[in-house]
N, C-alpha and C. Protein backbone atom coordinates (compact mmCIF):
# COMPACT_ATOMS: atom_id res chain seq x y z
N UNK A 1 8.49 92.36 11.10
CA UNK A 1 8.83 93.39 10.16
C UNK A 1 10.27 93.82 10.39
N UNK A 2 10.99 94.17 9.11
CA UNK A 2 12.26 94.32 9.06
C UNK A 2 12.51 95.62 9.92
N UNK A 3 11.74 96.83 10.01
CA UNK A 3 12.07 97.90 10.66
C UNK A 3 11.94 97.79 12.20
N UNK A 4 10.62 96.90 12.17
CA UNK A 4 10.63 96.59 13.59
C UNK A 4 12.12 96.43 14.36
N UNK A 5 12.68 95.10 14.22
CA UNK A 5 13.94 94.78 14.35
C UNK A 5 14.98 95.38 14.37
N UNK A 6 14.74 96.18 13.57
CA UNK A 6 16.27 97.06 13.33
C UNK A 6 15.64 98.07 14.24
N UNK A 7 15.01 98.71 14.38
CA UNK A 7 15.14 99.49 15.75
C UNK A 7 14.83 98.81 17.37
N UNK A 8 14.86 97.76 17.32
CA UNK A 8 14.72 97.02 18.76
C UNK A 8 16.72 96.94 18.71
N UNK A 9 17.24 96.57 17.63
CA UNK A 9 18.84 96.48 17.67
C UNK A 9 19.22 97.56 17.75
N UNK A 10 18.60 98.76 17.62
CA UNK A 10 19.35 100.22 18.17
C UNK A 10 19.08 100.39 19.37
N UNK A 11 18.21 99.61 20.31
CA UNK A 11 18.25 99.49 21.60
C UNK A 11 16.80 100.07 21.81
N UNK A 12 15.98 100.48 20.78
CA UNK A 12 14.26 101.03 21.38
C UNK A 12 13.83 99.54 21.88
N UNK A 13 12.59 100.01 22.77
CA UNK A 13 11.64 98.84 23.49
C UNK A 13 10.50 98.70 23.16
N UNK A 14 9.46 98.08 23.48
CA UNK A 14 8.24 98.49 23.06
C UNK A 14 7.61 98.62 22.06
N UNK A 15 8.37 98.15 20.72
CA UNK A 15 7.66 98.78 19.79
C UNK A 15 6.45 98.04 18.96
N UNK A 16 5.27 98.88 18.50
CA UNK A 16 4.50 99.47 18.27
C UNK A 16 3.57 100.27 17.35
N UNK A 17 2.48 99.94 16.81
CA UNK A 17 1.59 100.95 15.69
C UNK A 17 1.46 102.16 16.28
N UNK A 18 2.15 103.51 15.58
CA UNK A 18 2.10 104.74 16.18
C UNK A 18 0.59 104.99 15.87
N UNK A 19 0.12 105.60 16.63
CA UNK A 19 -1.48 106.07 17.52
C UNK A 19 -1.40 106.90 16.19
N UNK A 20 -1.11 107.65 15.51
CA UNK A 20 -1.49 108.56 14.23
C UNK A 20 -0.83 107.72 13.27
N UNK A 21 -1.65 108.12 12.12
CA UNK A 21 -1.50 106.88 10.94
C UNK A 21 -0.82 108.14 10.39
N UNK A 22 0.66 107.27 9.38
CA UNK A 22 1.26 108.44 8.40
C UNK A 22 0.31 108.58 7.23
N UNK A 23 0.54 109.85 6.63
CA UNK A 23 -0.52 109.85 5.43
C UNK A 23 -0.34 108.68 4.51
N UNK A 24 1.13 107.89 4.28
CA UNK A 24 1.32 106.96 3.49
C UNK A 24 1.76 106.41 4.06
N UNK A 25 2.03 104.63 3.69
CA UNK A 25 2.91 103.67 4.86
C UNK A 25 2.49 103.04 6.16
N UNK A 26 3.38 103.12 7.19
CA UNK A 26 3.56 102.25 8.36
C UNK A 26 3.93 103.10 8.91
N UNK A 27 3.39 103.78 10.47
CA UNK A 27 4.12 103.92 11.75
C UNK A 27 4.24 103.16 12.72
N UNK A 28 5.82 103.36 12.87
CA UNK A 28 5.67 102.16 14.18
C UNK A 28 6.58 103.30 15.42
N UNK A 29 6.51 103.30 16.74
CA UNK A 29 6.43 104.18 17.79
C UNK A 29 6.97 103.35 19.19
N UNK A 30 7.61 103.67 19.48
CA UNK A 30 8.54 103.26 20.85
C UNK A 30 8.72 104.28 21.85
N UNK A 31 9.23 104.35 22.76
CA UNK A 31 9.79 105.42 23.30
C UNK A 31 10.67 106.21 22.96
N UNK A 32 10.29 107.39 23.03
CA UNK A 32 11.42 108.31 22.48
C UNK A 32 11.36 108.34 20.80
N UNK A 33 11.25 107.53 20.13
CA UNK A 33 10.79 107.60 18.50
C UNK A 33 9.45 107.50 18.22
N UNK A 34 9.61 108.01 16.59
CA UNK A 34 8.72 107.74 16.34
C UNK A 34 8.69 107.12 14.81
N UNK A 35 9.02 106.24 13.66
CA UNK A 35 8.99 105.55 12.51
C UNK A 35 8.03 105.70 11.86
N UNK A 36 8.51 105.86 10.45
CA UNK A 36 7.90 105.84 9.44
C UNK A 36 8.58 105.19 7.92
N UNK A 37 7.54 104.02 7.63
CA UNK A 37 8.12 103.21 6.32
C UNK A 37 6.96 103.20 5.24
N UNK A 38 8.03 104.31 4.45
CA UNK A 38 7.30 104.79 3.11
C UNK A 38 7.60 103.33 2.22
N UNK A 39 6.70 102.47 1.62
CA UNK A 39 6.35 101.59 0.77
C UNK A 39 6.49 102.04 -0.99
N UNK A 40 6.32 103.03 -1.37
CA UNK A 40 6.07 104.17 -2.63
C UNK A 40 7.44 103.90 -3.34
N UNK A 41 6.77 103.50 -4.62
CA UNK A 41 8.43 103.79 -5.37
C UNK A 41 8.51 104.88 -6.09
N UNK A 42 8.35 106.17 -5.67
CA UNK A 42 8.89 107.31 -5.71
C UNK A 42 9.27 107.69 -4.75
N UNK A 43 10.80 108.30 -4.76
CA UNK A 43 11.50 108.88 -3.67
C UNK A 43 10.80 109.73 -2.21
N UNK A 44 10.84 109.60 -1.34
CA UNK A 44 9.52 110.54 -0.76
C UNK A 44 10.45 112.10 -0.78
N UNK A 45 9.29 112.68 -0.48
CA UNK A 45 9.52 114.10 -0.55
C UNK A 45 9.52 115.12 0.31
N UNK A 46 9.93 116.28 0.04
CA UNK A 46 9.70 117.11 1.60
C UNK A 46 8.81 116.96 2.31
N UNK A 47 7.38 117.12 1.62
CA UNK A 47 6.11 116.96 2.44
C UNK A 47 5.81 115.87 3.42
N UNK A 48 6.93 114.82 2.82
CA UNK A 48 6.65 113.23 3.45
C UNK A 48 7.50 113.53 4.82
N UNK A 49 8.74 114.12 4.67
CA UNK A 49 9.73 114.15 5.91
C UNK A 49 8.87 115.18 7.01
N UNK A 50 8.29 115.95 6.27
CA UNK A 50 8.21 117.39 7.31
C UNK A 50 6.75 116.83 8.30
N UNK A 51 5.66 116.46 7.31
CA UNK A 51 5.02 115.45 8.32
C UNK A 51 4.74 114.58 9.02
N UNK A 52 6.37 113.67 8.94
CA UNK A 52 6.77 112.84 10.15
C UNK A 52 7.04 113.86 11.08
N UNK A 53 7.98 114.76 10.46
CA UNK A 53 8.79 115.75 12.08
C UNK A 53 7.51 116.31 12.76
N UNK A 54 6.65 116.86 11.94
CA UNK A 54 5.13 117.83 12.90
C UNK A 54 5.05 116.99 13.35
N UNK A 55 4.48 115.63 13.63
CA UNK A 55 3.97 114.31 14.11
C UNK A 55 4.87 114.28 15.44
N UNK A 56 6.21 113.87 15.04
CA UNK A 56 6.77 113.89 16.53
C UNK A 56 7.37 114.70 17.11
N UNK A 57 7.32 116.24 16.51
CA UNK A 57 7.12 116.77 17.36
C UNK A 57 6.16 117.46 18.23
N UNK A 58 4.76 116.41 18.49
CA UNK A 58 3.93 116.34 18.72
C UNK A 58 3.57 115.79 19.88
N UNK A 59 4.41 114.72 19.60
CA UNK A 59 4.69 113.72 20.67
C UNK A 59 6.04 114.19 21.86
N UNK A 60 7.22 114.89 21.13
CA UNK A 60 8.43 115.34 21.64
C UNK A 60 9.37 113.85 21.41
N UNK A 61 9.36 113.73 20.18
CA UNK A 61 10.28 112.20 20.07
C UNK A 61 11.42 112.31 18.71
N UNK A 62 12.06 111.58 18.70
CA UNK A 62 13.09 112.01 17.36
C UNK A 62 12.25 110.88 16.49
N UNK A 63 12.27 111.19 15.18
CA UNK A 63 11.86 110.68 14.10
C UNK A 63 12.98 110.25 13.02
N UNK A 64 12.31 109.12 12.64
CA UNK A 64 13.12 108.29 11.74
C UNK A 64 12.32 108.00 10.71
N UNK A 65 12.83 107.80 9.35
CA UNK A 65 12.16 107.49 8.24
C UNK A 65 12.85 106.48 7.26
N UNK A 66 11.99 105.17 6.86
CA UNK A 66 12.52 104.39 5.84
C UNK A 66 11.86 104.19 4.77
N UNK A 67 12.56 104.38 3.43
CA UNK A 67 12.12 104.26 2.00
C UNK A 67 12.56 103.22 1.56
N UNK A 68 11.54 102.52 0.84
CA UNK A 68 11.97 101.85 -0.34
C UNK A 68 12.46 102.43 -1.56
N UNK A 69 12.32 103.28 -2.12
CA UNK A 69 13.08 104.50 -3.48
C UNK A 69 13.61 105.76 -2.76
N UNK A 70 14.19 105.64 -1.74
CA UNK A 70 14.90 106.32 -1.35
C UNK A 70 14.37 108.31 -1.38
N UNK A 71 14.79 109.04 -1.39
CA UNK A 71 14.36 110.19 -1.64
C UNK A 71 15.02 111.60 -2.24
N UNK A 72 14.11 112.40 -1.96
CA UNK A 72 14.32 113.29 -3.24
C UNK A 72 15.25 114.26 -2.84
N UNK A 73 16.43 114.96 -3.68
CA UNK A 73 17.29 115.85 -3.04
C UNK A 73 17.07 116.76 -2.37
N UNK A 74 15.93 117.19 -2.49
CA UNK A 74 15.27 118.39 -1.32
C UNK A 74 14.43 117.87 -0.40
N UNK A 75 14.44 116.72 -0.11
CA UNK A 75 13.65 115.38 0.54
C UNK A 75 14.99 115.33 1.86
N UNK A 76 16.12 114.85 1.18
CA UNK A 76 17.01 115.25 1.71
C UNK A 76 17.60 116.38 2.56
N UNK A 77 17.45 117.68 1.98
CA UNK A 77 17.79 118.95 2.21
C UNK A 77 17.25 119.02 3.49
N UNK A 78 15.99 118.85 3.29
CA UNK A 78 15.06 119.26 4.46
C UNK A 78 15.06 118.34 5.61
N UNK A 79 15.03 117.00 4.97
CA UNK A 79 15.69 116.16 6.31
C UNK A 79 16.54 116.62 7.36
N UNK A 80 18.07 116.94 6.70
CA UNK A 80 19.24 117.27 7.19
C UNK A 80 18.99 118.85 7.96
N UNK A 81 18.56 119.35 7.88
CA UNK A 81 18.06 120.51 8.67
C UNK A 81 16.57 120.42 9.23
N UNK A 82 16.26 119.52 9.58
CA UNK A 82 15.03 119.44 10.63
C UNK A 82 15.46 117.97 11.57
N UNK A 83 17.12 117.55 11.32
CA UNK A 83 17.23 116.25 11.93
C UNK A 83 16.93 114.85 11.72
N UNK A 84 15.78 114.77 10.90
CA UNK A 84 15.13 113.58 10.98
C UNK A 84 16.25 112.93 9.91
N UNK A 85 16.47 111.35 10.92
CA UNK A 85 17.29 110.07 10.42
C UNK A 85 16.57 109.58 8.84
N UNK A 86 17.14 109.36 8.20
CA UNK A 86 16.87 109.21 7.33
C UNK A 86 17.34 107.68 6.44
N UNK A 87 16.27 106.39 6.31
CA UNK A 87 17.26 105.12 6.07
C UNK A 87 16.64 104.41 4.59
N UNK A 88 16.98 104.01 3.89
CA UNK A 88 16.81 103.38 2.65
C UNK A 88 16.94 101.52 2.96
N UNK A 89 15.46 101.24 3.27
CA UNK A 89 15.35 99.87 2.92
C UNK A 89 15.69 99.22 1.42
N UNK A 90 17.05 98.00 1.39
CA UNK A 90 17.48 97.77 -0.07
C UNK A 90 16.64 96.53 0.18
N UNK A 91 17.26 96.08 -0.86
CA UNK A 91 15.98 94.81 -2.05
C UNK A 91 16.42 93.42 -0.61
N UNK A 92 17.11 93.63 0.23
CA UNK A 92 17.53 92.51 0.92
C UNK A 92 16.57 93.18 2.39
N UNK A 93 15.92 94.18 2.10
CA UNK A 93 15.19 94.19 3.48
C UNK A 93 15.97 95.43 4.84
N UNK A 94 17.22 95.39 4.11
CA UNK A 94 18.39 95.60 5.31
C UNK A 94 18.27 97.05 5.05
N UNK A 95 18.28 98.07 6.54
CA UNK A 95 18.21 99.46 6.41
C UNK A 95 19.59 99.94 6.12
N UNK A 96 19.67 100.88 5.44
CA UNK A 96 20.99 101.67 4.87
C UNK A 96 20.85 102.76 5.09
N UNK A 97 21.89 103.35 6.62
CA UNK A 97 21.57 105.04 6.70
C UNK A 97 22.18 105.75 5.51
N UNK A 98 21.60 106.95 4.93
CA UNK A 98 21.70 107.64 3.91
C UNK A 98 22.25 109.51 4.43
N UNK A 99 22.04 109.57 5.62
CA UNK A 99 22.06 111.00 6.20
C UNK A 99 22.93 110.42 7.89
N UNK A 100 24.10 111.48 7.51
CA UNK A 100 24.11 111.59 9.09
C UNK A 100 23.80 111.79 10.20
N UNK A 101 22.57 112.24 10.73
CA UNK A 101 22.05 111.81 12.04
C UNK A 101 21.93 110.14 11.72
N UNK A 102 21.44 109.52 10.48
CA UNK A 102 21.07 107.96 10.59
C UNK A 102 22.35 107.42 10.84
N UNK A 103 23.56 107.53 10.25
CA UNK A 103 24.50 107.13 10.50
C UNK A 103 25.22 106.69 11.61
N UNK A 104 24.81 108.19 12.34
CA UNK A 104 25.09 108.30 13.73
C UNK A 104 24.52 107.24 14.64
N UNK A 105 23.32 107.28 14.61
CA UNK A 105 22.06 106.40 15.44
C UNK A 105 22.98 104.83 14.98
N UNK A 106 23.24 104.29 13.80
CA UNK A 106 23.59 103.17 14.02
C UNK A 106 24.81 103.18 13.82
N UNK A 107 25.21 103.93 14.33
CA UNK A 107 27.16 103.32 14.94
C UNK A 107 27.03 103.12 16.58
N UNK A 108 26.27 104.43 17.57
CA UNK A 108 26.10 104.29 18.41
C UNK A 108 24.94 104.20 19.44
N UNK A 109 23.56 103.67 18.40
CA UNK A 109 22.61 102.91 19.13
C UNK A 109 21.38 104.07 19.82
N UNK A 110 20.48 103.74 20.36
CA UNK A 110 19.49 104.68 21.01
C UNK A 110 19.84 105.14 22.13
């Protein structure tokens, strides 16, 4: 899996089906993270971001999230003030950070 990969190249180990299923999608779970790949071609939405973050911060892990339709401006909003990375899988598979914490994470790695 494409997300798999791209977070083993940000330097996570281990990775993994996260032990709690997201309400929609794929979790996948390493140390220290915790992933989520929304499949939905509607943008996801606050509700989608905010119950990755309860989730890990559950666990005490930073959370990351990838869309295929990318998400919604208050999808966004809320991202950017609760932290969570935020990445847009394009039609080639390849993650595209969209928010700066994601940005951050892949210039300088886990």
């Amino acid at each position: 899996m494409t997300v798999a990969l791209y977070l083993r190249w940000l330097g996570y180990r281990d990775i993994r089906r996260a032990d709690q299923r997201p309400p929609s999608g794929i979790g996948l779970a390493a140390r220290g993270v915790l992933a989520q790949v929304d499949p939905t071609v509607r943008p996801a939405s606050p509700r989608d971001v905010e119950c990755l973050w309860l989730t890990a911060m559950t666990e005490s892990v930073d959370c990351v999230c990838f869309s295929l339709s990318g998400y919604a401006d208050d999808a966004r909003a809320r991202a950017d003030a609760l932290g969570i990375l935020l990445l847009v899988l394009g039609l080639t598979s390849t993650p595209r950070p969209v928010n700066d914490p994601a940005h951050t994470l892949h210039t300088t790695g886990a």
